[in-house]
Each structure stands twice: as C-alpha cells, then as structure tokens.
C-alpha atoms as a PDB file:
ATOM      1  CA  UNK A   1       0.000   0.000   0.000  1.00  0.00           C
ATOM      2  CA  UNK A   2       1.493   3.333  -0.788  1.00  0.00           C
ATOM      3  CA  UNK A   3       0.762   6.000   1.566  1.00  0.00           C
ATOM      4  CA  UNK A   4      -0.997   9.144   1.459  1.00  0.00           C
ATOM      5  CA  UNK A   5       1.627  11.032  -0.685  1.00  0.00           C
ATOM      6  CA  UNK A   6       2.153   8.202  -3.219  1.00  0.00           C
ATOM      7  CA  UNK A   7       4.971   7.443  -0.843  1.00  0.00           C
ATOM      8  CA  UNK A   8       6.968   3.547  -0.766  1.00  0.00           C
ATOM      9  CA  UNK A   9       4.904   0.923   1.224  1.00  0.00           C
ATOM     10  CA  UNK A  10       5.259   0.547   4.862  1.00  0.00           C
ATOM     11  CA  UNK A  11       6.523  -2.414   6.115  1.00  0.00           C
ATOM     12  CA  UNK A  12       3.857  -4.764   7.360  1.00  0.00           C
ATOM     13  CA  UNK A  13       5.921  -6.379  10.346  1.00  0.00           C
ATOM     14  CA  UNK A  14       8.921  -5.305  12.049  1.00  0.00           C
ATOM     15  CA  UNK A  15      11.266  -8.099  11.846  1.00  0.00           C
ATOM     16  CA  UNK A  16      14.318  -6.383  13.114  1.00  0.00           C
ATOM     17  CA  UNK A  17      13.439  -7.387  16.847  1.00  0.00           C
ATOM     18  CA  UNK A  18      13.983 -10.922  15.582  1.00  0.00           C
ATOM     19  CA  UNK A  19      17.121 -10.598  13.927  1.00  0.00           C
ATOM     20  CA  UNK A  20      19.720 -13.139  14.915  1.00  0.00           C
ATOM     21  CA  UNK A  21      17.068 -14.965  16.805  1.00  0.00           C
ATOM     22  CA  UNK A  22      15.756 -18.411  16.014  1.00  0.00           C
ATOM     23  CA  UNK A  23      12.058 -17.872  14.004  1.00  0.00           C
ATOM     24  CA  UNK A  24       9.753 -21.064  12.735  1.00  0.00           C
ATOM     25  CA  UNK A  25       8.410 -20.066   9.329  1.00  0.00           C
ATOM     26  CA  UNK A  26       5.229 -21.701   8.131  1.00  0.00           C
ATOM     27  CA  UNK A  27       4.115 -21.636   4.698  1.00  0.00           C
ATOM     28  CA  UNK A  28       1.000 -22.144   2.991  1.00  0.00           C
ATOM     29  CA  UNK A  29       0.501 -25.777   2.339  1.00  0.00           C
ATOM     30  CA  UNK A  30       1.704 -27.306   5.866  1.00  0.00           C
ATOM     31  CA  UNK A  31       5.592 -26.932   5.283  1.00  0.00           C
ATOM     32  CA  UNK A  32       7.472 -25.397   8.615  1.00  0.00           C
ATOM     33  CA  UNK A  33      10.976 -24.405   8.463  1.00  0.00           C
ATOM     34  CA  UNK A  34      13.247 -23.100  11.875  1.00  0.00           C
ATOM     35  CA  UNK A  35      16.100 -21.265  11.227  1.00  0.00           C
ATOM     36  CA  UNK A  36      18.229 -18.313  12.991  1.00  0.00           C
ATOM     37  CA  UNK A  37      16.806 -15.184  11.120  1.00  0.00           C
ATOM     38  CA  UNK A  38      19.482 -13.243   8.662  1.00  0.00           C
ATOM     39  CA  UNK A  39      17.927 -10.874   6.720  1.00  0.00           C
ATOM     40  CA  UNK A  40      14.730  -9.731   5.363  1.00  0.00           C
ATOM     41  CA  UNK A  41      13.538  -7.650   3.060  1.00  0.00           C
ATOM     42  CA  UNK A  42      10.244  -5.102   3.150  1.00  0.00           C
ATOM     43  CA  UNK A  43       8.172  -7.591   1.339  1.00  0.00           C
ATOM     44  CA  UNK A  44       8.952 -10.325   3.360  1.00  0.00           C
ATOM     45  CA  UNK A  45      11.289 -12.304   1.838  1.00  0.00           C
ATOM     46  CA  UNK A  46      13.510 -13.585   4.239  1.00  0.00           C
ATOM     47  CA  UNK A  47      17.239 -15.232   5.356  1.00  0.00           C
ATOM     48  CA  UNK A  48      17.267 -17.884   7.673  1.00  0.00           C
ATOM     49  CA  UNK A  49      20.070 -19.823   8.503  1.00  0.00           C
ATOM     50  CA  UNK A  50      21.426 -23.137  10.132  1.00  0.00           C
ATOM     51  CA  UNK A  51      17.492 -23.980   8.999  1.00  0.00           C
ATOM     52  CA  UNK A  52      15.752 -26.897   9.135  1.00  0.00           C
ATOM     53  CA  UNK A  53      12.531 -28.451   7.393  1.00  0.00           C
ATOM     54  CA  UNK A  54      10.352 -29.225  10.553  1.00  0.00           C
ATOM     55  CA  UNK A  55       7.042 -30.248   9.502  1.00  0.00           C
ATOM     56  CA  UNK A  56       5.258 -31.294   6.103  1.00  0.00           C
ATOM     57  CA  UNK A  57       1.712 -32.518   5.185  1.00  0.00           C
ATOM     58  CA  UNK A  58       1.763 -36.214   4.963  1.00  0.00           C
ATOM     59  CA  UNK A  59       3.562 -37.558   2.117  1.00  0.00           C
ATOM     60  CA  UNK A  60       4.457 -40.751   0.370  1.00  0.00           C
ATOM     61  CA  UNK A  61       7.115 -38.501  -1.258  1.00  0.00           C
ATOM     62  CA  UNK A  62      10.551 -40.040  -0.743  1.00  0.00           C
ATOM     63  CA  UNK A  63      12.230 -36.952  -1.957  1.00  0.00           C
ATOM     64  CA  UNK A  64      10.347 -34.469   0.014  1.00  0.00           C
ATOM     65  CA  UNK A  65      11.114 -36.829   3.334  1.00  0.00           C
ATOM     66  CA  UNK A  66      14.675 -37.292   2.473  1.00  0.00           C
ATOM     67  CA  UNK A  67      14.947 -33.214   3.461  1.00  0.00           C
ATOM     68  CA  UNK A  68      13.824 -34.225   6.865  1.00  0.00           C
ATOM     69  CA  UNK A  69      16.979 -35.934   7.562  1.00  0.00           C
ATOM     70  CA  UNK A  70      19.509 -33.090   5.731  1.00  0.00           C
ATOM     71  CA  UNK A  71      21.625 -30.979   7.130  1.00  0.00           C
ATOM     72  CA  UNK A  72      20.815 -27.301   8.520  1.00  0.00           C
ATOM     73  CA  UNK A  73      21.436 -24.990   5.798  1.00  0.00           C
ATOM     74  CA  UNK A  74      20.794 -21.422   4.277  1.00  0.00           C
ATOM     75  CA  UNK A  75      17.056 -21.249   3.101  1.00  0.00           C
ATOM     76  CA  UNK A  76      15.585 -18.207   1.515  1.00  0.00           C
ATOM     77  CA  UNK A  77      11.891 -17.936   2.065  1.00  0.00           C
ATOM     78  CA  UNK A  78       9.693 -16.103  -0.088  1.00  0.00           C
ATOM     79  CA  UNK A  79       7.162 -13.556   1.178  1.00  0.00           C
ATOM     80  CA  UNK A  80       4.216 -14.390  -0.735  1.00  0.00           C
ATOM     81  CA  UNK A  81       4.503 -17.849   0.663  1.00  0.00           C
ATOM     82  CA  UNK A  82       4.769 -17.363   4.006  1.00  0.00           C
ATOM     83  CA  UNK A  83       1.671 -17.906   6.479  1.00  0.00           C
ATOM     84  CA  UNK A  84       2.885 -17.259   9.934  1.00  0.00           C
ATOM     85  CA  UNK A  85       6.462 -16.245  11.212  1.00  0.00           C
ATOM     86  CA  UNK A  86       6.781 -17.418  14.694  1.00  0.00           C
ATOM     87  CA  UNK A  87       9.669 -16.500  17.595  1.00  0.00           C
ATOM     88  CA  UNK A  88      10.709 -19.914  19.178  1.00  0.00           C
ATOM     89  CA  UNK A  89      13.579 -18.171  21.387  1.00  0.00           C
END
C-alpha cells in the first residue's frame, strides 16, 4: 500500500526485533521451516540460517522426506509464501 503522498509501502511487520534470533516459518501448504533469522527484506522475503525443514503434510514422497533428515542450511523464504512467522527463542 502506498501511503498518502504516493509514498513507498510501509513495512507490514517489524522483523528487526527478531534478527539473529531463532524464528519457525510456516508456509502455505503445511511446510514449517526453523532457522536463525538473517535478513529480510520489506516484502517479506527472508534469510534464515542453520534452517531446518520441521514439519510437512503427509507424504508418500521419498524426496520431500529425504529433506527431513539433511543438514541445517541457508534457506531463503519467499514472502508471498509465508503464512505465519513465529519466535521460538
């Protein structure tokens, strides 16, 4: 939403109390991901790392279950995807 003077958007959420704090993203469609929060962006697309895939909707999927059991990584999560954003620490 642009503002009264045609203006940039405001930011929806403030995310910067989070930074460098573990966050569990969940995204439309049952996936959860934890992760320490790294950056962000105004439309929510965010930086999490050491992440980790925590929850899926049931699957039969041997590929999607197989990221259950990977290593934490770097994940970039995409705004428009996101549901919730939740502080765990």
């Amino acid at each position: 939403m642009k503002d009264d003077k045609g203006g940039k958007r405001e930011q929806v959420f403030d995310l910067e109390r989070y930074s460098g704090k573990i966050v569990q993203i969940s995204f439309f469609g049952g996936i959860q991901v934890c992760g320490r929060l790294k950056g962000y962006d105004q439309i929510l697309n965010i930086v999490l790392e050491n992440a980790k895939m925590t929850k899926t909707p049931d699957t039969e999927c041997p590929e999607v279950e197989a990221l259950f059991n990977e290593k934490p990584s770097t994940f970039m999560c995409k705004g428009t995807s996101i549901c919730s954003i939740d502080l765990l620490e």
